[in-house]
Structure formats: structure tokens, C-alpha cells
Protein backbone atom coordinates (compact mmCIF):
# COMPACT_ATOMS: atom_id res chain seq x y z
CA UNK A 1 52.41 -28.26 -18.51
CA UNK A 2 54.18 -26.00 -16.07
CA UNK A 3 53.82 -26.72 -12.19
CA UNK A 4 52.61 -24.40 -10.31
CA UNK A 5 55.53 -22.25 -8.92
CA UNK A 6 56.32 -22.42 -4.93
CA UNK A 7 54.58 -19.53 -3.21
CA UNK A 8 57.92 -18.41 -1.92
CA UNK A 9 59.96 -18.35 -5.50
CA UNK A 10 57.80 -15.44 -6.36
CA UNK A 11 58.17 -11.67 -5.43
CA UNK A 12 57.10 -12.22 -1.93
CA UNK A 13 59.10 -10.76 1.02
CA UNK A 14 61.12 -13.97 2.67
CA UNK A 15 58.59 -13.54 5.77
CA UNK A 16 55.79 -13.13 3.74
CA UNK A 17 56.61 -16.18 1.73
CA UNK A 18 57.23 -17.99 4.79
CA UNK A 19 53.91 -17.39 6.50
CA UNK A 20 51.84 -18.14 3.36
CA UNK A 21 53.78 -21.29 3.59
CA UNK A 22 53.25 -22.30 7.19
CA UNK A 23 49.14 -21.83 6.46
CA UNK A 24 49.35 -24.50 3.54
CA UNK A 25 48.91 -22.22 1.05
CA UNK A 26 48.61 -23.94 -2.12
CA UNK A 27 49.54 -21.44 -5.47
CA UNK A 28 46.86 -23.34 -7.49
CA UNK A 29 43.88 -22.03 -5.56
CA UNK A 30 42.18 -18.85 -7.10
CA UNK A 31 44.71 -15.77 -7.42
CA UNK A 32 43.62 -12.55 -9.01
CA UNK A 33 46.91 -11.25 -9.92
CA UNK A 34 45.67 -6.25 -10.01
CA UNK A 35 47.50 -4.56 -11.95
CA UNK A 36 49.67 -7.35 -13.56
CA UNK A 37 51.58 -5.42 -16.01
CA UNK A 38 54.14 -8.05 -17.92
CA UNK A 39 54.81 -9.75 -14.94
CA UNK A 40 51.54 -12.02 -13.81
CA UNK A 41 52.29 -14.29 -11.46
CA UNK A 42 51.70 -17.84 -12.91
CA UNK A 43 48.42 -19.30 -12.57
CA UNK A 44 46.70 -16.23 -11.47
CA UNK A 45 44.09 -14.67 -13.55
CA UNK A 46 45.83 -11.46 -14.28
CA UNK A 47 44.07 -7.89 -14.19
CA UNK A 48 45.06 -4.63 -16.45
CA UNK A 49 43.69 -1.93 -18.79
CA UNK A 50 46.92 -1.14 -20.46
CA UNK A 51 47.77 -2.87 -23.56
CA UNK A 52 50.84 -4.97 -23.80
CA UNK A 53 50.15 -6.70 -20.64
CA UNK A 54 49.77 -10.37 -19.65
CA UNK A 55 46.27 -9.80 -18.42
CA UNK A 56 43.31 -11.88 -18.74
CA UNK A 57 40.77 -9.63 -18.04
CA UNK A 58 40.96 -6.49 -19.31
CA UNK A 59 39.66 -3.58 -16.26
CA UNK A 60 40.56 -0.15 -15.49
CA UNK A 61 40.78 -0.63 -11.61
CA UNK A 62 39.61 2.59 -10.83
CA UNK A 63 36.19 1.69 -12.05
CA UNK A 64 34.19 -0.50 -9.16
CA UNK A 65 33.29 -3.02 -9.07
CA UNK A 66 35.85 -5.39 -10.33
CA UNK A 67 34.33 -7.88 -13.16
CA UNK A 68 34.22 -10.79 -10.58
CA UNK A 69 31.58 -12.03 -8.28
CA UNK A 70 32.40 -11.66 -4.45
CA UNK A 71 34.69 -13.66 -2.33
CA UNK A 72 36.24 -15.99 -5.65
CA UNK A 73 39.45 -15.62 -4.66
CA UNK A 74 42.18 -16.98 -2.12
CA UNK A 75 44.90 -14.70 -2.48
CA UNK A 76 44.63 -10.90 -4.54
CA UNK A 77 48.14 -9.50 -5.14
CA UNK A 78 49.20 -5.73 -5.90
CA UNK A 79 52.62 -5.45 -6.75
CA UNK A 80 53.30 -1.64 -7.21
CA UNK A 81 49.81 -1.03 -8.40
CA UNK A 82 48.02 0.76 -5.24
CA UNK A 83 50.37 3.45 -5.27
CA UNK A 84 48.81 4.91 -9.10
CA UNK A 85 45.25 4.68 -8.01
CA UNK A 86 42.44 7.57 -7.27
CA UNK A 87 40.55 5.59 -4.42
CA UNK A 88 42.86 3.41 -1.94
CA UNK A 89 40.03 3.12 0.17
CA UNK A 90 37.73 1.55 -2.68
CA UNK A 91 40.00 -0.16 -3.75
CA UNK A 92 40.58 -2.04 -0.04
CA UNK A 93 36.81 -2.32 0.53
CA UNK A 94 36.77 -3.89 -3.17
CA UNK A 95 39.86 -6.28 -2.34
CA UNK A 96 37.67 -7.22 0.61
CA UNK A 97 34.50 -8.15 -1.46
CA UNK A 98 37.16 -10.13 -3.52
CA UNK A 99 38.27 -12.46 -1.03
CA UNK A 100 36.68 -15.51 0.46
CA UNK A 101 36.98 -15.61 4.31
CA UNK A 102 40.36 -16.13 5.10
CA UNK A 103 41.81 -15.05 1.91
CA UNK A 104 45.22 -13.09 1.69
CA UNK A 105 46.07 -9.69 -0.07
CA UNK A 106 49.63 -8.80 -0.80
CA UNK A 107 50.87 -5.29 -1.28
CA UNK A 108 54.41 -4.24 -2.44
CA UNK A 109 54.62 -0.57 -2.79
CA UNK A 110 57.35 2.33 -2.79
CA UNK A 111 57.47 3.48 1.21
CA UNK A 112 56.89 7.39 1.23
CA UNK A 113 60.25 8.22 2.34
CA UNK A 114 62.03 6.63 -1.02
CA UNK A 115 62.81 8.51 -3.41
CA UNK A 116 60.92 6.54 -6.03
CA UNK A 117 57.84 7.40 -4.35
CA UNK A 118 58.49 11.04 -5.60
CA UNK A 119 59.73 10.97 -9.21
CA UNK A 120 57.47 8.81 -10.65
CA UNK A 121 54.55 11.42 -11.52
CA UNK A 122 51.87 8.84 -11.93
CA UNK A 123 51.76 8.07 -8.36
CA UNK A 124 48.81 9.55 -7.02
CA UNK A 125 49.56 8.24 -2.96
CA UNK A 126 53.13 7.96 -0.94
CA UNK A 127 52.09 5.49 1.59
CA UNK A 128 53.09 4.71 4.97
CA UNK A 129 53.38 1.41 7.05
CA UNK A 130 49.67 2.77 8.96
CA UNK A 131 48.55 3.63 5.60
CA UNK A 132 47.09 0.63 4.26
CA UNK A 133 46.00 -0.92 7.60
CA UNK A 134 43.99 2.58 8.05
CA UNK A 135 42.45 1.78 4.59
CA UNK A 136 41.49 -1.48 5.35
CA UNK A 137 40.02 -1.07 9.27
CA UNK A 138 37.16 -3.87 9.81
CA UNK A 139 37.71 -5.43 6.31
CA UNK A 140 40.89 -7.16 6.28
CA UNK A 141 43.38 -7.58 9.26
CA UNK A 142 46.70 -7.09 9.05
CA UNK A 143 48.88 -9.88 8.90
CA UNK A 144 52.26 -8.93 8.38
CA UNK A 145 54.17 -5.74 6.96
CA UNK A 146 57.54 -5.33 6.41
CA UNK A 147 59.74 -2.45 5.14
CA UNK A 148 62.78 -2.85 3.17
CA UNK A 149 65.21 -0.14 4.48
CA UNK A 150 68.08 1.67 1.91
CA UNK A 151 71.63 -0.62 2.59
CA UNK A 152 72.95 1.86 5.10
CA UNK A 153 70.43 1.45 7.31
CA UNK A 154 69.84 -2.58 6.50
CA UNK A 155 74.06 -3.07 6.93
CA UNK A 156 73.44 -1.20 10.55
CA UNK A 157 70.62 -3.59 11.43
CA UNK A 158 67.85 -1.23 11.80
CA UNK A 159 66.02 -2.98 9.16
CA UNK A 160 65.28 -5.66 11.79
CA UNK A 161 64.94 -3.49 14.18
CA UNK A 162 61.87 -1.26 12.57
CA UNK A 163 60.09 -4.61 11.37
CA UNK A 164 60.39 -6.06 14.90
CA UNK A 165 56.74 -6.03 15.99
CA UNK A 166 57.25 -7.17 19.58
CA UNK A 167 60.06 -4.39 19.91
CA UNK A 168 57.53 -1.91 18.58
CA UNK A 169 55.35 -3.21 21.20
CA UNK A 170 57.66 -2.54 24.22
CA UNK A 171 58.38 0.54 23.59
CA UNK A 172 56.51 3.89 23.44
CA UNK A 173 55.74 4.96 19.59
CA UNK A 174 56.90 8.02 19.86
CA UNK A 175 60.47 6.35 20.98
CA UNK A 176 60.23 4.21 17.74
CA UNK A 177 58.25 5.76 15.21
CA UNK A 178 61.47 6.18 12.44
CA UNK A 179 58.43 7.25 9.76
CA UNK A 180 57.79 10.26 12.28
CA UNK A 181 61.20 11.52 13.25
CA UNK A 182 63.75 9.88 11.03
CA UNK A 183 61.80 9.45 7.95
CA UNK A 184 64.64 11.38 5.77
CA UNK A 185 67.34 9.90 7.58
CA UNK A 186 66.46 6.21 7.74
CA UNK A 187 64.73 6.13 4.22
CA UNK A 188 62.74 3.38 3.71
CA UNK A 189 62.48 1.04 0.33
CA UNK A 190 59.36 -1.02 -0.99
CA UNK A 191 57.15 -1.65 1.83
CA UNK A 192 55.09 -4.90 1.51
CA UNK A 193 51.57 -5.49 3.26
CA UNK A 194 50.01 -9.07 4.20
CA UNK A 195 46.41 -8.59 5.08
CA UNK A 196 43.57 -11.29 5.70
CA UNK A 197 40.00 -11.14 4.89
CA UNK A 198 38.34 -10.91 8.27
């Protein structure tokens, strides 16, 4: 029998990974892996209409509710799933009935200003860092968000630099708000979400 992988050999952003891990997170509580595709992360119960995948329940997740009773689950991960949906807000507010207080949600999805955001033409949203903490005000808190930047920008250390919430904090949003001025210039990568049931 396979162990139960570390939370931070998955997919999960170093500081992502990192906070999980500084809560105790154990990967063997109850993980409802949306949208799993081929790649489920191990041990979660895995979630897709499409056939070919490594799901265990078989849903289309544009239909609510979700076939699961409310609040059964510790962590709910998205990994490039959100983006290809009709109802981001629904689908937040049903994320939220998912998880039991305290529980986690992870979202990895293209940031609006990369350029996979715009060729693929199944994705229905192109989502900013405010985006999914708009769709989730008074169900789930943000956490942590972090946006991988394009190497010319990462190289130059404004990676660090955008992600730095108590920089952001300093200083006037309209001084550092890249998405608004410098969107096409400083393109952003995958942008990945931590949010807690409130």
C-alpha cells in the first residue's frame, strides 16, 4: 500500500505547501480532488465528467449541487479547472458548502495576462488575483495567493515583489497594481489561490 504523499511533493506552490504544512495538515484527511482529469492527487476522491479520467465520481461540475453532503471535506483542490466553468460564483458558494470549518481550497489557474489564458477556447473566465477572493466574499477567506510571473520578470525579482503582501500593504494600489498598468508588460503565469472555509 502506497503512503500517503507529503502535502508539499504535490502541485502546490512552495508557499502554499509550506503553510498547509505549518497547520498539520495531514494528506489522509478527506480531499475532493474537481476536475481531476488524469492527474488525481493520491488519496483524494477524484471528480470529472469526461471519460478517460481518474475520477471516482463521475459529475459535470456545472450542475449544483455536487453529489456530496455538506462540509465532508478538509481540503477541495482545482487545478486548472475554474477557469472552463459557466458559474465561478456557484461554484465558490458550492466549494464553501463542501468544506468543514476550517477546510482549505486550492486554485491553480492561468492569470489573465498569459497568453494561455487566451488560446485555449474552452476557457470561459481569464481571472485576476481579486477575482476569486471577489467570488468567494463571506464564504471562504483568503489565505494566500501567489502569481507565478514569465522568467523575465521572475530573473528581475518582481515576482517577489508583486506576491509581497506587506509591500502591497505600504504602498498605495494604484502605485502597485502591475494587473492594472503593467498587465501586458509584466505578464503573469498560473496564479494559485489558498482560501479557508470561514
Amino acid at each position: 500500500m502506497m503512503d500517503a504523499p507529503a502535502i508539499h511533493d504535490f502541485v502546490f506552490p512552495a508557499r502554499i505547501a509550506r503553510f498547509l504544512k505549518d497547520r498539520a495538515f495531514d494528506p489522509a484527511r478527506s480531499i475532493l480532488d474537481l476536475g481531476c482529469g488524469r492527474r488525481k492527487f493520491p488519496g483524494a476522491i477524484g471528480v470529472d465528467s469526461f471519460p478517460g479520467a481518474d475520477a471516482d465520481v463521475t459529475h459535470d461540475l456545472n450542475r449544483f449541487p455536487y453529489p456530496f453532503a455538506g462540509g465532508v471535506a478538509d481540503l477541495v483542490i482545482l487545478r486548472h479547472v475554474i477557469e472552463h466553468l459557466d458559474d465561478v460564483i456557484g461554484t465558490m458558494r458550492e466549494i464553501a458548502r463542501l468544506l468543514r470549518p476550517g477546510g482549505h481550497a486550492f486554485i491553480l489557474t492561468p492569470h489573465f495576462s498569459d497568453a494561455t489564458s487566451w488560446i485555449d477556447p474552452t476557457h470561459r473566465w481569464h481571472l485576476a488575483t481579486r477575482s476569486i477572493e471577489e467570488a468567494t466574499r463571506g464564504l471562504l477567506e483568503l489565505r494566500m495567493r501567489y502569481v507565478k510571473l514569465r522568467k523575465p520578470w521572475r530573473r528581475l525579482g518582481l515576482e517577489s515583489l508583486v506576491n509581497n503582501a506587506p509591500f502591497q500593504a505600504r504602498v498605495p494600489r494604484r502605485i502597485v497594481s502591475w494587473e492594472n498598468d503593467w498587465r501586458f508588460l509584466v505578464r503573469g503565469g498560473e496564479m494559485s489561490c489558498l482560501l479557508e472555509r470561514i
